[in-house]
PDB file of N, CA and C in Angstrom:
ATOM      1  N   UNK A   1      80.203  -6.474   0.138  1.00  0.00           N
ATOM      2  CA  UNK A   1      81.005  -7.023  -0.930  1.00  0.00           C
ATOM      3  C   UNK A   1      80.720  -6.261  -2.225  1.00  0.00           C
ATOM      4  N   UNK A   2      81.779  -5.564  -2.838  1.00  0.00           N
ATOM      5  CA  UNK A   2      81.650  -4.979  -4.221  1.00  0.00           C
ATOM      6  C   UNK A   2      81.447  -5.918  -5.255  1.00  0.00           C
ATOM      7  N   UNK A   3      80.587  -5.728  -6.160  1.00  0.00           N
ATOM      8  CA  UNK A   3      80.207  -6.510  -7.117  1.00  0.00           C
ATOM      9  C   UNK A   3      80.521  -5.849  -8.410  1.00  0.00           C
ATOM     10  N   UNK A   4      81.145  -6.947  -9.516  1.00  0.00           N
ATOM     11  CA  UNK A   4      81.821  -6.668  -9.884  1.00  0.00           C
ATOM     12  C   UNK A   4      81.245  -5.886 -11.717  1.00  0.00           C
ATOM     13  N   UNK A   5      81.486  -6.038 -12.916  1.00  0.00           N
ATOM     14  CA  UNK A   5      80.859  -5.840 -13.827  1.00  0.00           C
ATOM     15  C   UNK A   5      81.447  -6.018 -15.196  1.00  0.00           C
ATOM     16  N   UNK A   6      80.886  -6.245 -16.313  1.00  0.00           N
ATOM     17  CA  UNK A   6      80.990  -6.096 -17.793  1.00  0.00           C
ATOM     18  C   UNK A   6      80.609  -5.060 -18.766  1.00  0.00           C
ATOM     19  N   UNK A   7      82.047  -4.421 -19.557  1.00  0.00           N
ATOM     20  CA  UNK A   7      81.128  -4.034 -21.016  1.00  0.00           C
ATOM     21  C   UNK A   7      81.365  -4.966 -22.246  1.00  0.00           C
ATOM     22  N   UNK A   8      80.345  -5.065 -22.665  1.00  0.00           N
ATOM     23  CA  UNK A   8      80.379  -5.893 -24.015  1.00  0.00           C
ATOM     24  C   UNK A   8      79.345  -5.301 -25.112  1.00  0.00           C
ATOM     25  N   UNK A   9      80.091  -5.984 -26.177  1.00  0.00           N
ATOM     26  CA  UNK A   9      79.560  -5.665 -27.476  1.00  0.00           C
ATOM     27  C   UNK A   9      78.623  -6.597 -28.256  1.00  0.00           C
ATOM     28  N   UNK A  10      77.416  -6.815 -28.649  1.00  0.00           N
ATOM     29  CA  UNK A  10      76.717  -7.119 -29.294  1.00  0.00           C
ATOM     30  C   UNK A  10      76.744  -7.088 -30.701  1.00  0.00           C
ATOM     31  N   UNK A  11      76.494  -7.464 -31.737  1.00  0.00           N
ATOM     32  CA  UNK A  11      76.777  -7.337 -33.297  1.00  0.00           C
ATOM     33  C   UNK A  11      75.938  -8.390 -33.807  1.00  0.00           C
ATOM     34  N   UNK A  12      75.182  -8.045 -35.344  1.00  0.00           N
ATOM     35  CA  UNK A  12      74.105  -8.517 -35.786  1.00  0.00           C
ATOM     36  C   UNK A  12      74.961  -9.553 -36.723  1.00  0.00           C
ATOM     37  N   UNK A  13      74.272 -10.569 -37.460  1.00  0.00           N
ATOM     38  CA  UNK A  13      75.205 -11.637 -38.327  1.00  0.00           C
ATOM     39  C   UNK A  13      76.183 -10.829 -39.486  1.00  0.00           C
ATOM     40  N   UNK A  14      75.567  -9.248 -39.967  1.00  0.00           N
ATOM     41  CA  UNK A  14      77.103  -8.863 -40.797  1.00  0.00           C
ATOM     42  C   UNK A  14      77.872  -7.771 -40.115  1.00  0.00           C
ATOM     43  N   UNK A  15      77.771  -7.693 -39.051  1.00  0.00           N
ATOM     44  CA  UNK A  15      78.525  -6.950 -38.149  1.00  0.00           C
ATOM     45  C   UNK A  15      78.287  -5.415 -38.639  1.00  0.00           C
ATOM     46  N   UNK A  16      77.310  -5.075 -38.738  1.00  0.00           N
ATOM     47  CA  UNK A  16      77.117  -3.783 -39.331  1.00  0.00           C
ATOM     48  C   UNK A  16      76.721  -2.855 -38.174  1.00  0.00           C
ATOM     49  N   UNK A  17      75.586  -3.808 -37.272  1.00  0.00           N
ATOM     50  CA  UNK A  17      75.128  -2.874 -36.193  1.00  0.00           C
ATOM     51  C   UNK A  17      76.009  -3.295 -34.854  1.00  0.00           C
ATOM     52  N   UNK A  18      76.132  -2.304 -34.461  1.00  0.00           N
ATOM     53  CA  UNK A  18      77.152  -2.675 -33.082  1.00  0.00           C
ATOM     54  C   UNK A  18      75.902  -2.079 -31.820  1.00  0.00           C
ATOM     55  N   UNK A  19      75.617  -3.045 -30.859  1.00  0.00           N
ATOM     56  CA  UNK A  19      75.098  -2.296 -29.198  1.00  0.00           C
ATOM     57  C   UNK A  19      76.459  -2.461 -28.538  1.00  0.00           C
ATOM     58  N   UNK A  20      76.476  -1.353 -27.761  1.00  0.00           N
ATOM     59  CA  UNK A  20      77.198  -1.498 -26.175  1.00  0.00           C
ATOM     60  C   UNK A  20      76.574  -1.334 -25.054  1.00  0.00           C
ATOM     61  N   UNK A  21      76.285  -2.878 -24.100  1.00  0.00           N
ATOM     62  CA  UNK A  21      75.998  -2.533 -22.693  1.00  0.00           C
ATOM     63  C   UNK A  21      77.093  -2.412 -21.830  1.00  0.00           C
ATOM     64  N   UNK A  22      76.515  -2.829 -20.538  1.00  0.00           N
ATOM     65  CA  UNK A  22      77.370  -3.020 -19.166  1.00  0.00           C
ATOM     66  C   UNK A  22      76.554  -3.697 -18.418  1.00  0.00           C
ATOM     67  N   UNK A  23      76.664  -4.772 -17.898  1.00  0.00           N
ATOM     68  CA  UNK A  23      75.740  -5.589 -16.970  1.00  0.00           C
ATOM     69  C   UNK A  23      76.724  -6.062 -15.790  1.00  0.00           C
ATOM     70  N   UNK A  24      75.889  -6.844 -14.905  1.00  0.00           N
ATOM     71  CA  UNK A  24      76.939  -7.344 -13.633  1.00  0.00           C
ATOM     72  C   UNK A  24      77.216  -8.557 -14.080  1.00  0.00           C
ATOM     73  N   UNK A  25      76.117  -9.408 -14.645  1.00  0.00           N
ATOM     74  CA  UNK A  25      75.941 -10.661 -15.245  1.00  0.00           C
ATOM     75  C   UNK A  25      75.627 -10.926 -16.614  1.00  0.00           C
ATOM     76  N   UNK A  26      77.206 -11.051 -17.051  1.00  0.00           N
ATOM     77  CA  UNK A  26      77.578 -11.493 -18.572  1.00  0.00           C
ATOM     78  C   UNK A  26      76.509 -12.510 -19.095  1.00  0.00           C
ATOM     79  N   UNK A  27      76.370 -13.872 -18.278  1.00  0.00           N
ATOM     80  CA  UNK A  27      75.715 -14.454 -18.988  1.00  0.00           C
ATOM     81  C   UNK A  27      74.287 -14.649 -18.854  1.00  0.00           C
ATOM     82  N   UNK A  28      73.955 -14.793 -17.841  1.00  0.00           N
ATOM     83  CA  UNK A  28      72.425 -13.851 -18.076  1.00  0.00           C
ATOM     84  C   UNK A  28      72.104 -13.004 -18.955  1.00  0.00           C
ATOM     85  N   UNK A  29      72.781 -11.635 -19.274  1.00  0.00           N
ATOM     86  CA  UNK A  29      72.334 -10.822 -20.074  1.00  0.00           C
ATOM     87  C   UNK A  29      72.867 -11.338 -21.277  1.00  0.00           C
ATOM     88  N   UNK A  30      73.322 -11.768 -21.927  1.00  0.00           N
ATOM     89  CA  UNK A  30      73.606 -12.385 -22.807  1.00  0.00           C
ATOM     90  C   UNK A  30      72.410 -13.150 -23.811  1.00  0.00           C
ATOM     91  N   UNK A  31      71.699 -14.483 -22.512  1.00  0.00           N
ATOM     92  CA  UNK A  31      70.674 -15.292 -22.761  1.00  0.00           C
ATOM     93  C   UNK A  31      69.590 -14.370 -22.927  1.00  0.00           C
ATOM     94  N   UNK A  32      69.554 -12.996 -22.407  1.00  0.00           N
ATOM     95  CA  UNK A  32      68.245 -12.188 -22.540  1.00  0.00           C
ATOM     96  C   UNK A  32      68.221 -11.935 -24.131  1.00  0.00           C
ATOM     97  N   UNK A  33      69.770 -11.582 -24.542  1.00  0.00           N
ATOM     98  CA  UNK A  33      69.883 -10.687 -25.793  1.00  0.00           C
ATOM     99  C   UNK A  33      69.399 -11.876 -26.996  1.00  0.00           C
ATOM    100  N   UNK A  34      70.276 -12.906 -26.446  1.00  0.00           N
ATOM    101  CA  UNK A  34      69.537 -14.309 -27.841  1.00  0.00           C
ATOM    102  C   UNK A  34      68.488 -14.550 -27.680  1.00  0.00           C
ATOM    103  N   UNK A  35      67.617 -14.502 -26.488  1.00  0.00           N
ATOM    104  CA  UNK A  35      66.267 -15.269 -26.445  1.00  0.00           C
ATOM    105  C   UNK A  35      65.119 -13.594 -26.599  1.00  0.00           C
ATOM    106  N   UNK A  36      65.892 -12.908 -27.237  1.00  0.00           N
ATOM    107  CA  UNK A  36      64.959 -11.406 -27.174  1.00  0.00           C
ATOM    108  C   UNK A  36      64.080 -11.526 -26.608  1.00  0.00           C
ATOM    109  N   UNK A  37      64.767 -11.357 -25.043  1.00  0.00           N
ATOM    110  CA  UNK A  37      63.471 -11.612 -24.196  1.00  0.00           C
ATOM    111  C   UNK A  37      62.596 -10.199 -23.970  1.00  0.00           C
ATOM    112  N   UNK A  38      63.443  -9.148 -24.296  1.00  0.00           N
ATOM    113  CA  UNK A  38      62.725  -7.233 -23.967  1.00  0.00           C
ATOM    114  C   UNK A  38      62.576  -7.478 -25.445  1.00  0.00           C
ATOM    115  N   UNK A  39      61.477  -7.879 -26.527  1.00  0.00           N
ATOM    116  CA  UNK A  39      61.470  -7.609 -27.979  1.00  0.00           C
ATOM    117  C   UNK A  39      61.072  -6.260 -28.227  1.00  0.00           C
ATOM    118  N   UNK A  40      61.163  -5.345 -27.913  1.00  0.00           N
ATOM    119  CA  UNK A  40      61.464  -3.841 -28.267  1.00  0.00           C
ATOM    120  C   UNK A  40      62.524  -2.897 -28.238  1.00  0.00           C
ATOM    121  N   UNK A  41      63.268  -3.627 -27.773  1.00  0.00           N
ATOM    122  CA  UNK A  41      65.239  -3.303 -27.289  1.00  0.00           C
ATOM    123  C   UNK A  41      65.286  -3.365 -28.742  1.00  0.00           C
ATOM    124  N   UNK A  42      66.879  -2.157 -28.754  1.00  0.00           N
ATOM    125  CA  UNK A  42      67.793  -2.441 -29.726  1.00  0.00           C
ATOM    126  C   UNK A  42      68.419  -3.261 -30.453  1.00  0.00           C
ATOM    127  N   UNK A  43      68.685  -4.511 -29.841  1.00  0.00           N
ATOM    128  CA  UNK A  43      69.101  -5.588 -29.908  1.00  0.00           C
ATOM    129  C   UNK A  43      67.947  -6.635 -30.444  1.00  0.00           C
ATOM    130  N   UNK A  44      66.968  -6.925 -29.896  1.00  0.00           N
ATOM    131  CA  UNK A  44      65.984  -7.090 -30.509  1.00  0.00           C
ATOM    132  C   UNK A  44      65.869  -6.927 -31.684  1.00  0.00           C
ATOM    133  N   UNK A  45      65.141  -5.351 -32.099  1.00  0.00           N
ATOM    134  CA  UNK A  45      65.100  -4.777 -33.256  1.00  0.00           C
ATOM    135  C   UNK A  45      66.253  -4.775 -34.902  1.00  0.00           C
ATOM    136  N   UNK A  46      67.357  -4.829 -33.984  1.00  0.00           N
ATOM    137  CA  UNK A  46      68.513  -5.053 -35.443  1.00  0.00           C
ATOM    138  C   UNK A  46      69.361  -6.310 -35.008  1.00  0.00           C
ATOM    139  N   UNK A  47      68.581  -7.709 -34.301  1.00  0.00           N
ATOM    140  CA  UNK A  47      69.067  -8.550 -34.664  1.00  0.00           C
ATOM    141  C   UNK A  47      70.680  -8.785 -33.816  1.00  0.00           C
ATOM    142  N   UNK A  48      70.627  -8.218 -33.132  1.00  0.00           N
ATOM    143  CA  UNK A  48      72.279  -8.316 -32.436  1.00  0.00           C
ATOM    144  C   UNK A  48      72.309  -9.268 -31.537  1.00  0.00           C
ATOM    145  N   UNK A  49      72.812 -10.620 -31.779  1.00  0.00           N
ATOM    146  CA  UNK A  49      72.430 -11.671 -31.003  1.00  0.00           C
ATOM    147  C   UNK A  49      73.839 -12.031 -30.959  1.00  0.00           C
ATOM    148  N   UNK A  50      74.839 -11.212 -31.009  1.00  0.00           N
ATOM    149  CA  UNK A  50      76.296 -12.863 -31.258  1.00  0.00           C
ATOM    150  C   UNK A  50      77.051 -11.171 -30.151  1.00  0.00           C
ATOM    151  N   UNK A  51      77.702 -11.582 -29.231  1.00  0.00           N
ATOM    152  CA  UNK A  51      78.467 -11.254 -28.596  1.00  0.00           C
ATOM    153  C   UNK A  51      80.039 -11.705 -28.932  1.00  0.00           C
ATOM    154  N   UNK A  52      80.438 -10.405 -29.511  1.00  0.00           N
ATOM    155  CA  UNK A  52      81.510  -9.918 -30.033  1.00  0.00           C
ATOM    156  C   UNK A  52      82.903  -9.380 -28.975  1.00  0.00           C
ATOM    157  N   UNK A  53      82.486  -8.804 -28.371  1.00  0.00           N
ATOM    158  CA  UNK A  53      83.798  -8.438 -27.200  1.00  0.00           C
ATOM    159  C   UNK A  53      82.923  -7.807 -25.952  1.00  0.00           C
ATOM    160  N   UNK A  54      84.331  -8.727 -24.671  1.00  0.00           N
ATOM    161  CA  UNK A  54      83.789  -8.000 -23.655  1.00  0.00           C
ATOM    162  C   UNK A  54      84.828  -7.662 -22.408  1.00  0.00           C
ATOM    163  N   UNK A  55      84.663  -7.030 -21.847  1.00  0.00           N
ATOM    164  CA  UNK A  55      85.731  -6.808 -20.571  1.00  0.00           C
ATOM    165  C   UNK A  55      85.504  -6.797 -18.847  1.00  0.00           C
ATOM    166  N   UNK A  56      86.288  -7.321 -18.170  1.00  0.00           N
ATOM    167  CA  UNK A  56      85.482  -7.401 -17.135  1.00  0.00           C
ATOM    168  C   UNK A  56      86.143  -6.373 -15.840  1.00  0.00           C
ATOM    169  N   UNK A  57      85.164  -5.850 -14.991  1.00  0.00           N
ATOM    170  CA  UNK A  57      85.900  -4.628 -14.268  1.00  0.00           C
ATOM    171  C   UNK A  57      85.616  -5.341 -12.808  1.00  0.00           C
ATOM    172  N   UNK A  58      86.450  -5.460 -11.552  1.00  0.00           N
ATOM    173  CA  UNK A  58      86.351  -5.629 -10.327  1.00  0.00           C
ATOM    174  C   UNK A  58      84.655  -4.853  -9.711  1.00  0.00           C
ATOM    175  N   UNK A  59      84.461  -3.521 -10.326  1.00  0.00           N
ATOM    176  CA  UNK A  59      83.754  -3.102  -9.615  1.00  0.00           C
ATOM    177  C   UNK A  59      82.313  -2.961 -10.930  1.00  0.00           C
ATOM    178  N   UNK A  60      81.022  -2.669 -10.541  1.00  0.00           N
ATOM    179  CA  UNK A  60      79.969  -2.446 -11.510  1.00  0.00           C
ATOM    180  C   UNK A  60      80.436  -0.784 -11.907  1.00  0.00           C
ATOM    181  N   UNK A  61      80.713   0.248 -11.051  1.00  0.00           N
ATOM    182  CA  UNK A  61      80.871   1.499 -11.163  1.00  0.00           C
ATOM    183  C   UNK A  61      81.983   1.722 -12.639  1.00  0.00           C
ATOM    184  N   UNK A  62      83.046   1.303 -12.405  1.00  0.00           N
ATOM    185  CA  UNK A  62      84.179   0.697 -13.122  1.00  0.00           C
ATOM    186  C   UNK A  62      83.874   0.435 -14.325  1.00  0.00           C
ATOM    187  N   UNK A  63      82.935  -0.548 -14.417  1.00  0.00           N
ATOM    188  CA  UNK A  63      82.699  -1.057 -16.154  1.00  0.00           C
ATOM    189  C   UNK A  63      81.544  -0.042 -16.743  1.00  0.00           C
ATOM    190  N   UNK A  64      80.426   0.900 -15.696  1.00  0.00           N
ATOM    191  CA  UNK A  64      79.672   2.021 -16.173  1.00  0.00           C
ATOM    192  C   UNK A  64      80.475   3.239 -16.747  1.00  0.00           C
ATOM    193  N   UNK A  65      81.903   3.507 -15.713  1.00  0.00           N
ATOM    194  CA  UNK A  65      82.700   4.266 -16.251  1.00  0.00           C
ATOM    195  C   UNK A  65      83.298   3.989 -17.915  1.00  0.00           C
ATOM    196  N   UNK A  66      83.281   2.575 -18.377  1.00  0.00           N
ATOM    197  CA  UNK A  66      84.031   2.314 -19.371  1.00  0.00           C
ATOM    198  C   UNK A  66      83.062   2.320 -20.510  1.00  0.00           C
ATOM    199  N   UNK A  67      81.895   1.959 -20.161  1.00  0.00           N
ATOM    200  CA  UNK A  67      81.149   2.561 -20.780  1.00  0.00           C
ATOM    201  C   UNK A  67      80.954   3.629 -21.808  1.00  0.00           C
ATOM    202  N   UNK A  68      80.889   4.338 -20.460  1.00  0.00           N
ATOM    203  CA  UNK A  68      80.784   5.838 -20.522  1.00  0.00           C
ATOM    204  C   UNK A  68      81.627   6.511 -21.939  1.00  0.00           C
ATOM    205  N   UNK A  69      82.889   5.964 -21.411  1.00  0.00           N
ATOM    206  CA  UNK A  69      83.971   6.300 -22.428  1.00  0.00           C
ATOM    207  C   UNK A  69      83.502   5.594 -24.100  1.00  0.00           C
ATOM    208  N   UNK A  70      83.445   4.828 -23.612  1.00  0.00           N
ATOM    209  CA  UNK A  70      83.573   4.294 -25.288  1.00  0.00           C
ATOM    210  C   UNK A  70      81.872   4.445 -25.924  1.00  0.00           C
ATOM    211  N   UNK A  71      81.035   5.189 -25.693  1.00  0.00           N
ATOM    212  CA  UNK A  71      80.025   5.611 -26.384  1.00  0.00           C
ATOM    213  C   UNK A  71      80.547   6.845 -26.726  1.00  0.00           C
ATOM    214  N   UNK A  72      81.332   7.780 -26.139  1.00  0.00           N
ATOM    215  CA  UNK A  72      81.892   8.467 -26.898  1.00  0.00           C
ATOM    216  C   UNK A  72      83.164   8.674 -28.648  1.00  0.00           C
ATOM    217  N   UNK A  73      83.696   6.940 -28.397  1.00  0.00           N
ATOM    218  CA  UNK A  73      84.191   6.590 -29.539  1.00  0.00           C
ATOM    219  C   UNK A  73      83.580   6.348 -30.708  1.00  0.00           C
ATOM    220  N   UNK A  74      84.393   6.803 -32.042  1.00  0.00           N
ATOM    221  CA  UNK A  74      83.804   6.325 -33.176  1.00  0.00           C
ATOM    222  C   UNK A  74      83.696   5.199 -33.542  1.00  0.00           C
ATOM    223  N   UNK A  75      82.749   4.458 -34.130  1.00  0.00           N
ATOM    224  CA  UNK A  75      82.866   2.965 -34.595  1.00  0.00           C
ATOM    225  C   UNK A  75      83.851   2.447 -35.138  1.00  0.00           C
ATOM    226  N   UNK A  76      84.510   3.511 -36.450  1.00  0.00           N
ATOM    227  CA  UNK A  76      86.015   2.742 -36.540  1.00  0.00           C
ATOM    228  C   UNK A  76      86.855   2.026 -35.468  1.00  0.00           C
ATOM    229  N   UNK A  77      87.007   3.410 -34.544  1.00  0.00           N
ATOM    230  CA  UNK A  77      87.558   2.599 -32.960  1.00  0.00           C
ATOM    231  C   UNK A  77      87.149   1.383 -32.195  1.00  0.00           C
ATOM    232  N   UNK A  78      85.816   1.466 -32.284  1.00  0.00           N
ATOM    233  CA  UNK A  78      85.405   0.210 -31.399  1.00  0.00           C
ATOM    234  C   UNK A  78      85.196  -0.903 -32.558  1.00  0.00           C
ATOM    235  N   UNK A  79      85.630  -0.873 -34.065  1.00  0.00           N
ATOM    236  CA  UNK A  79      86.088  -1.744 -34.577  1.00  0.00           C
ATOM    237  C   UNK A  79      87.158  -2.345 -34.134  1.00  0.00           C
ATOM    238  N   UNK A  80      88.206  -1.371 -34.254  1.00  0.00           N
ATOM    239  CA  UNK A  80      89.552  -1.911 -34.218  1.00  0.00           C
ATOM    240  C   UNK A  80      89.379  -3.026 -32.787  1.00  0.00           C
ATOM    241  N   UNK A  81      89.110  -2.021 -31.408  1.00  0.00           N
ATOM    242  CA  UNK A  81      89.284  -2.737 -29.733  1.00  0.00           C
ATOM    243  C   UNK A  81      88.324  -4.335 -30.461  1.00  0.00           C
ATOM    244  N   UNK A  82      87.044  -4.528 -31.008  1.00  0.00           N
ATOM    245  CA  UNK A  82      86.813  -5.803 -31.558  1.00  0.00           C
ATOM    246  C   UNK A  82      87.530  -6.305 -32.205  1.00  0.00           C
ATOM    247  N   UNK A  83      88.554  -6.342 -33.232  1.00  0.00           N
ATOM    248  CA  UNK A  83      89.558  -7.065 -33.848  1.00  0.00           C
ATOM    249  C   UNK A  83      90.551  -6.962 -32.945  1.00  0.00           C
ATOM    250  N   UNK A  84      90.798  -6.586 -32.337  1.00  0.00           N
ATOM    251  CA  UNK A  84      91.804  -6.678 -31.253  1.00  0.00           C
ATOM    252  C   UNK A  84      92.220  -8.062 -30.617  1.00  0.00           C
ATOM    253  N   UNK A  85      90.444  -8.476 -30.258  1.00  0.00           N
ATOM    254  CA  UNK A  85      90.760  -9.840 -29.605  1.00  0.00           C
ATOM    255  C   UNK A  85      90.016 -10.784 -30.251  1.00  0.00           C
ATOM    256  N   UNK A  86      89.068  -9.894 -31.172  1.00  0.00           N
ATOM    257  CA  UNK A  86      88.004 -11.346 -32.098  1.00  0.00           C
ATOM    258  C   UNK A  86      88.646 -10.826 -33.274  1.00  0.00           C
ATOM    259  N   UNK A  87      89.336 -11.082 -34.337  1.00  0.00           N
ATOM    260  CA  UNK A  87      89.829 -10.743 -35.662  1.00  0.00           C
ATOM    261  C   UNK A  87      88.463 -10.858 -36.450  1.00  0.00           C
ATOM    262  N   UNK A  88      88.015 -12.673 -36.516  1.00  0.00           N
ATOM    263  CA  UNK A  88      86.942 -12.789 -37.313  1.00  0.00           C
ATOM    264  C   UNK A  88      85.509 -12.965 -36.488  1.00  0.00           C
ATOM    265  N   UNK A  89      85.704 -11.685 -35.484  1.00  0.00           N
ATOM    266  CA  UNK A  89      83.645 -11.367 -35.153  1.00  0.00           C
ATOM    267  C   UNK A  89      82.984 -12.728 -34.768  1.00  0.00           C
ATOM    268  N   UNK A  90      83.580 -13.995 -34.291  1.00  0.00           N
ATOM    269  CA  UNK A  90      83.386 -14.886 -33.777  1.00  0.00           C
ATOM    270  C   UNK A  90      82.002 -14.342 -32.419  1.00  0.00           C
ATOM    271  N   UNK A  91      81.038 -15.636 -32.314  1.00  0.00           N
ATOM    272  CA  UNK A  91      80.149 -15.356 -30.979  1.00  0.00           C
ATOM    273  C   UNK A  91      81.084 -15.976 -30.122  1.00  0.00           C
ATOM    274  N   UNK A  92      81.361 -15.446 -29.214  1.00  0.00           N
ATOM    275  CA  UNK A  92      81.737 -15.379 -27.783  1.00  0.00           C
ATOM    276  C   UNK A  92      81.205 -16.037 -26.729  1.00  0.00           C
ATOM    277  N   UNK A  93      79.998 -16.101 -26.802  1.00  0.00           N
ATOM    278  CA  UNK A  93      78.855 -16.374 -25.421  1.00  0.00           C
ATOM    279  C   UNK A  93      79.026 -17.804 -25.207  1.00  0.00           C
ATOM    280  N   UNK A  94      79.733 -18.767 -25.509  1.00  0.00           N
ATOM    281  CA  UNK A  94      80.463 -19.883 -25.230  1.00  0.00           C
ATOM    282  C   UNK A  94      81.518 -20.126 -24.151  1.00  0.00           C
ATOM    283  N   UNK A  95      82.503 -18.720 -24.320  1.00  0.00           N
ATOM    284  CA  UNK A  95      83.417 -18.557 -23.958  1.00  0.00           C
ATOM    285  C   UNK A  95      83.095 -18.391 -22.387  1.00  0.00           C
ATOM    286  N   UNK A  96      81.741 -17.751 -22.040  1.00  0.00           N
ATOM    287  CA  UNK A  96      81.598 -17.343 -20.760  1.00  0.00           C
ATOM    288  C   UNK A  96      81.531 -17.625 -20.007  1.00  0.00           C
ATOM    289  N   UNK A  97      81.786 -18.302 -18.771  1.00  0.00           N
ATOM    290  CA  UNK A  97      81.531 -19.188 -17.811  1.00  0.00           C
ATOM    291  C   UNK A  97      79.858 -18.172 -17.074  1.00  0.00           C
ATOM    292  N   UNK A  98      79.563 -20.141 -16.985  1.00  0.00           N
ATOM    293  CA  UNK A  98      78.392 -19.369 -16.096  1.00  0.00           C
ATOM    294  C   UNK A  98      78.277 -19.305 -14.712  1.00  0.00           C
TER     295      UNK A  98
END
């Protein structure tokens, strides 16, 4: 059975610092990022606790590929794809089913 995957965006309370992962499990990794459970991570370190946008791919390969891509984008860009579907940078991690 192919298992499936997420990229999502992380953002600190003034939305200044942006992380991008990819995990299989949205909300798990999620609870890692608020409860800074790795306190030497990025996320950790600048505070990025509110999950901002995320997308979900059928396959894990799929959402590494999308990844891939959008670390190559400029932040303006991966501003905009975040206002896209969060206008006002709302936390998300509510939204997620567990």
């Amino acid at each position: 059975m192919e298992r499936g995957g997420f990229i999502y965006f992380m953002a600190n309370a003034h939305n200044n610092v942006l992380y991008l992962g990819v995990t299989s499990n949205l909300h798990v990794r999620i609870h890692q990022h608020k409860t800074k459970k790795f306190p030497n991570s990025f996320t950790a370190n600048y505070n990025c606790d509110k999950l901002v946008y995320f997308e979900y791919y059928s396959s894990i390969e799929e959402a590494i590929g999308r990844e891939k891509n959008l670390k190559n984008w400029k932040r303006e860009w991966k501003n905009e794809l975040v206002e896209n579907l969060n206008p006002d940078w709302y936390d998300l991690s509510d939204t997620i089913e567990k």
